[in-house]
Protein backbone atom coordinates (compact mmCIF):
# COMPACT_ATOMS: atom_id res chain seq x y z
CA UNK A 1 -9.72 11.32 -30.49
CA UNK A 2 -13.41 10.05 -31.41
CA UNK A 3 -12.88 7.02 -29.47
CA UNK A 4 -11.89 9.30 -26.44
CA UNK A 5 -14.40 10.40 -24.09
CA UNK A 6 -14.27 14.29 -23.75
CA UNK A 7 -13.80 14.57 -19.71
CA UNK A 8 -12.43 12.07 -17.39
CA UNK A 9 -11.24 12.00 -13.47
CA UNK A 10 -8.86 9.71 -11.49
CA UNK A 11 -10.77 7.12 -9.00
CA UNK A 12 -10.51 7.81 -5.69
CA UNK A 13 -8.77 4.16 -5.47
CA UNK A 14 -5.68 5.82 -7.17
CA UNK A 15 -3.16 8.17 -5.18
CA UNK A 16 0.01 9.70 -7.33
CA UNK A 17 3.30 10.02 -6.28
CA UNK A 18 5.34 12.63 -7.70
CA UNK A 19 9.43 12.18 -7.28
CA UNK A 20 10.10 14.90 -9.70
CA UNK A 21 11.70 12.35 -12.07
CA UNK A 22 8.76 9.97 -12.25
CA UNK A 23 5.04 10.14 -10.96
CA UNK A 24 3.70 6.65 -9.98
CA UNK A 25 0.19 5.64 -10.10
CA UNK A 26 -0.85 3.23 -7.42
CA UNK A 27 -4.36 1.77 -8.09
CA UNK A 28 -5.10 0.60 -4.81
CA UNK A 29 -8.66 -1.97 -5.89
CA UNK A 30 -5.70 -3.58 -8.18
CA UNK A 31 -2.45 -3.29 -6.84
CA UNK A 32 -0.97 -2.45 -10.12
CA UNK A 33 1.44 0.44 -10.19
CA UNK A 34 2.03 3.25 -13.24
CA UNK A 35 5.07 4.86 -13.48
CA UNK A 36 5.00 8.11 -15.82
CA UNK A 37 8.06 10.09 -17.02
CA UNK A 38 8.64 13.69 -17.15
CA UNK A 39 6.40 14.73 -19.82
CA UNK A 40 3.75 12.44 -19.24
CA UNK A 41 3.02 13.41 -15.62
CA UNK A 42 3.23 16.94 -17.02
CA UNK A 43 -0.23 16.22 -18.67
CA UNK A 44 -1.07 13.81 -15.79
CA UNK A 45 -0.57 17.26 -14.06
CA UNK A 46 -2.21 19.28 -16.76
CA UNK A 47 -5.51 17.30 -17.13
CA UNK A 48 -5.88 16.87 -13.08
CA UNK A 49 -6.36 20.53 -12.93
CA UNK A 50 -9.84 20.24 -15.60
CA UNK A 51 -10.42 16.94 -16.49
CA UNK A 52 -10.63 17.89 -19.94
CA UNK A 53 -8.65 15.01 -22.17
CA UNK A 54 -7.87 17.44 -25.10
CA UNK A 55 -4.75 18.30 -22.30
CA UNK A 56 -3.47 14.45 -22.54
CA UNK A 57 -1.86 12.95 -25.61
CA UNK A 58 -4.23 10.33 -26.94
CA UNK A 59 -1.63 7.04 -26.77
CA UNK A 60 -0.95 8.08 -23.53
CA UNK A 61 -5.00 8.62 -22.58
CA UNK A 62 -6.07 5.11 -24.15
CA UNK A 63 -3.52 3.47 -22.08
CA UNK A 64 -4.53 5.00 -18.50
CA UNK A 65 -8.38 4.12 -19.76
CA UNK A 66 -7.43 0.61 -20.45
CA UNK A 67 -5.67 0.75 -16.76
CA UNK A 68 -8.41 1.81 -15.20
CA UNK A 69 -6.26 4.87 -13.64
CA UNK A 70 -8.81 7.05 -15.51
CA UNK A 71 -12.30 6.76 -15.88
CA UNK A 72 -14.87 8.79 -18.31
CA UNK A 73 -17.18 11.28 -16.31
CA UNK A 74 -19.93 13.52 -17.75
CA UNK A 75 -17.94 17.14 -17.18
CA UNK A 76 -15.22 18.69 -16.51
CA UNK A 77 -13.73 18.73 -13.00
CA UNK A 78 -10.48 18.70 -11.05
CA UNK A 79 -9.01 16.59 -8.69
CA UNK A 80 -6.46 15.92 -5.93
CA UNK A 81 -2.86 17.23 -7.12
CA UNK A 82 -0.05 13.97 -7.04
CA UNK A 83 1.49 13.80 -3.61
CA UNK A 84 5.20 15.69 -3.95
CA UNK A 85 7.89 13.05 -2.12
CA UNK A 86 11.58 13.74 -2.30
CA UNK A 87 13.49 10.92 -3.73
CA UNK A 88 16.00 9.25 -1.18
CA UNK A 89 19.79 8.49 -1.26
CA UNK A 90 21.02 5.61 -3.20
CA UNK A 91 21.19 2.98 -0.67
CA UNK A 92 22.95 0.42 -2.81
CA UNK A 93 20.65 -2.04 -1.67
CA UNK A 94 22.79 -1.67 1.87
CA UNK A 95 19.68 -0.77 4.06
CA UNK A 96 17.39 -2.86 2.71
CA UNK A 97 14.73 -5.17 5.08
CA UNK A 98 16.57 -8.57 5.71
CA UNK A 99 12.99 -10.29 5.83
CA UNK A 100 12.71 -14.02 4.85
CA UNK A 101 16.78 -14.05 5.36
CA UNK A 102 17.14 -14.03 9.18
CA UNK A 103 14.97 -16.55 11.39
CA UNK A 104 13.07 -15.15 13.78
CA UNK A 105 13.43 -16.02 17.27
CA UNK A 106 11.58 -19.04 18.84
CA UNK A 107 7.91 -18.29 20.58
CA UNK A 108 4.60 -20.18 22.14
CA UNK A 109 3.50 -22.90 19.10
CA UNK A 110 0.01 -21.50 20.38
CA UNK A 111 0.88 -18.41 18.95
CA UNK A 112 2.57 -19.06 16.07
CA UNK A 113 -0.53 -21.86 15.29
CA UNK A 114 -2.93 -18.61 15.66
CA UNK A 115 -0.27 -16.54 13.32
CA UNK A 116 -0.35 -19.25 10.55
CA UNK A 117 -3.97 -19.20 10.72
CA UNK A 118 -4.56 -14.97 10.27
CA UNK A 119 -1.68 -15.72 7.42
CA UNK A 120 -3.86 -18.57 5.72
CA UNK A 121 -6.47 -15.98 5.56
CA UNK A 122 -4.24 -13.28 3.74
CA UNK A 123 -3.06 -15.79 1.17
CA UNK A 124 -6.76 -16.55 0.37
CA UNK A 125 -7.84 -13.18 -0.04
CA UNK A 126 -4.81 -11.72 -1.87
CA UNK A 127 -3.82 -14.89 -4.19
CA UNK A 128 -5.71 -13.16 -7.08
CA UNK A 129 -2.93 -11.22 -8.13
CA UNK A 130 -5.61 -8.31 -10.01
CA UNK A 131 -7.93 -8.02 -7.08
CA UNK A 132 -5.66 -9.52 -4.13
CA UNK A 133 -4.69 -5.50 -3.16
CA UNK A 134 -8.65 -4.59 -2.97
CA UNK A 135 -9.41 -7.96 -0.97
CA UNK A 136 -6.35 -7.09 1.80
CA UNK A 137 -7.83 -3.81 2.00
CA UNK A 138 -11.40 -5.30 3.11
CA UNK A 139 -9.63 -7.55 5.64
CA UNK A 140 -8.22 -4.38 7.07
CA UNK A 141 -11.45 -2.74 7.42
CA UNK A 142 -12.92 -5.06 8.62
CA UNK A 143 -10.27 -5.95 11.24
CA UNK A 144 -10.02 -1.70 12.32
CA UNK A 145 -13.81 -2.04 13.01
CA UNK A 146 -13.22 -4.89 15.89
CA UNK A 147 -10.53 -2.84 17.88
CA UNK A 148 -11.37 -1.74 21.46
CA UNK A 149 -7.79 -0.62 22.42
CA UNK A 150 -4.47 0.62 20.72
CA UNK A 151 -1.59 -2.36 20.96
CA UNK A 152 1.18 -0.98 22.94
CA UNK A 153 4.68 -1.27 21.29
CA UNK A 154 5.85 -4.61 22.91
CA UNK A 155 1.99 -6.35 22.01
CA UNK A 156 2.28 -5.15 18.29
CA UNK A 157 5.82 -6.15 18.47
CA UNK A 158 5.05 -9.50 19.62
CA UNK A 159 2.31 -10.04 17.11
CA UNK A 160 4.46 -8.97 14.05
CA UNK A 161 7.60 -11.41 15.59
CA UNK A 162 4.83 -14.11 15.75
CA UNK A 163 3.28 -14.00 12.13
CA UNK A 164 7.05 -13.98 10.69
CA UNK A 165 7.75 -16.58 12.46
CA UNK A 166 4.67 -18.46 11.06
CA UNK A 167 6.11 -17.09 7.83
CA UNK A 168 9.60 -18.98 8.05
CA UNK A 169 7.91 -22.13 8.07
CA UNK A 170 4.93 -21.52 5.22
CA UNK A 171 5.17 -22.89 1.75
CA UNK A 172 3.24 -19.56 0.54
CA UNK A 173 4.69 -15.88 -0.28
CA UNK A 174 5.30 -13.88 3.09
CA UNK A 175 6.53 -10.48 1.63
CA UNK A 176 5.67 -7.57 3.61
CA UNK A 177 1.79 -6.96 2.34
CA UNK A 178 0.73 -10.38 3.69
CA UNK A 179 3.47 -10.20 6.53
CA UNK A 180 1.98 -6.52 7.74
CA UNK A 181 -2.20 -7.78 7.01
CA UNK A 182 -1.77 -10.76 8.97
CA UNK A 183 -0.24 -8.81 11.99
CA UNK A 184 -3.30 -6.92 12.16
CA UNK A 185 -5.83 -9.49 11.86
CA UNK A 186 -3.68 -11.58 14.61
CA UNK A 187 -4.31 -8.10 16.87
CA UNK A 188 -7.37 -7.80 16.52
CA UNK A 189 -8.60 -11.00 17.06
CA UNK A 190 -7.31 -10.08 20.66
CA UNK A 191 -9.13 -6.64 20.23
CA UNK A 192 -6.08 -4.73 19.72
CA UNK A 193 -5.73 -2.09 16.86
CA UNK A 194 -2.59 -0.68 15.20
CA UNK A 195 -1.85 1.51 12.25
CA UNK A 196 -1.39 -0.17 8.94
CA UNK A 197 0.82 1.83 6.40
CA UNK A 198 1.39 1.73 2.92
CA UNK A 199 4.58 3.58 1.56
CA UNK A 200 6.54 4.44 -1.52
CA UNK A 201 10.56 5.21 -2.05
CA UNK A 202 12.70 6.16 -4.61
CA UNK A 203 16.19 4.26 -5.42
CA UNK A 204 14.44 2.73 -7.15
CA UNK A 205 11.10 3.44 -6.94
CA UNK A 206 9.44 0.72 -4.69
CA UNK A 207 6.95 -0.15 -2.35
CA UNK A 208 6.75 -1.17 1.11
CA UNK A 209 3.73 -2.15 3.46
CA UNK A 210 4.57 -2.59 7.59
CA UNK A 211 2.49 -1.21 10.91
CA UNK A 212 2.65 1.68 13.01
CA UNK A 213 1.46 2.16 16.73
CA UNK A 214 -1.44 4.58 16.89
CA UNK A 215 1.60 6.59 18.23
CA UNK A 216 3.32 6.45 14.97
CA UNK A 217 6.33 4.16 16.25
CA UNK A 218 7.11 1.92 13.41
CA UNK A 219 7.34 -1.89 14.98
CA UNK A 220 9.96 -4.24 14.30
CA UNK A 221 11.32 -2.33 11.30
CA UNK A 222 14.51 -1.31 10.31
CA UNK A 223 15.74 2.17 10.34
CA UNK A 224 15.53 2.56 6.38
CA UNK A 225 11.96 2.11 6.50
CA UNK A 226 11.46 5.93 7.39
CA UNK A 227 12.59 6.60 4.15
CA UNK A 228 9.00 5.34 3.13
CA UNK A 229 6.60 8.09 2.72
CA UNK A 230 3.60 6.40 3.62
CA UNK A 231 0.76 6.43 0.43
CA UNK A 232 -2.30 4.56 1.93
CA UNK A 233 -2.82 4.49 6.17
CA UNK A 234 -5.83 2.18 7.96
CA UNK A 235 -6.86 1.87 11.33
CA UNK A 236 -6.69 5.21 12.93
CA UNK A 237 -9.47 8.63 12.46
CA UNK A 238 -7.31 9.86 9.08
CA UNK A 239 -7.78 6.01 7.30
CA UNK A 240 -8.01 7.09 3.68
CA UNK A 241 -9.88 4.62 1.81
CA UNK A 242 -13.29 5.54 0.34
């Protein structure tokens, strides 16, 4: 292990996610996503407690280096334990979020022109597919910091109707990161703020980005999506990122 640096921490950019049968790493300045099995989040669990890499096998060590889901640090040191989630029921794929399948209704072209124009703006900023997660996390900073107001329900419902349908009709990828961004840059160009949420499921594991009222009500989501235990929240006093 002479290549290996003696003591090492996990950025503050990555949260873990432990389901019991897998711990996922989600490196939020890259987007990329680590899933570990049983006995490697064992020494993901072992080393988080000192920081001291003699606790990690050194394949395993060299490859969260080269991730950038550890990083060298001078001594030893803990930090923050993986977040435990129950996994969910096998859905079958029954449940699942019929997005870019069902047309939304019709609206005000004014709207929808304003819509296509917040989504133009996510598909800038995220089309780098290594830093595209870091750059829709800056739009959403910078988007919390011009609210004056909560949206009610029926405004943030309106604005997330609006950017899908803007979505329908655009040649780029509207999944839900870009769907959920835009929605909260159309709000707060009207000074309106709403929670932006960032979650992770088992069966299989994936992951799932949508907004919240300040209230907490989920808007224009499907029932399944409180299955999602939500990872990463901005744009209320508890946003996470650092």
């Amino acid at each position: 292990m002479d290549d290996l640096p003696l003591f090492v921490t996990c950025p503050k950019v990555v949260r873990a996610v432990d389901f019991g049968h897998a711990l996922v790493l989600i490196d939020y300045r890259t987007g990329s996503v680590q899933a570990l099995q049983p006995p490697a989040a064992g020494q993901w669990d072992a080393l988080s407690r000192t920081g001291v890499l003699d606790r990690m096998a050194p394949a395993l060590a060299r490859r969260l280096l080269a991730l950038g889901l550890l990083a060298p640090v001078s001594g030893p040191g803990s930090w923050a334990p993986a977040l435990i989630v129950s996994s969910a029921q096998a859905s079958w794929g029954s449940i699942e979020h019929p997005a870019g399948v069902i047309r939304p209704p019709h609206g005000p072209l004014a709207g929808t022109l304003t819509a296509a124009a917040a989504l133009t703006v996510v598909f800038t900023a995220t089309r780098q597919h290594r830093t595209g997660m870091r750059h829709a996390l800056s739009l959403l900073a910078a988007a919390n910091a011009r609210n004056i107001r909560p949206a009610t329900l029926r405004e943030a419902t309106r604005a997330v109707t609006t950017v899908r349908r803007a979505g329908w009709y655009s040649p780029g990828r509207t999944a839900c990161l870009e769907e959920s961004v835009a929605a909260v840059l159309l709000l707060a160009s009207r000074r309106l703020g709403v929670r932006w949420c960032h979650g992770i499921v088992s069966d299989p594991i994936r992951l799932h980005a949508w907004v919240q009222t300040m209230n907490g009500d989920d808007v224009a989501e499907p029932s399944s999506t409180h299955a999602y235990t939500p990872v990463l929240t901005i744009g209320d006093p508890h946003h996470q990122p650092r």
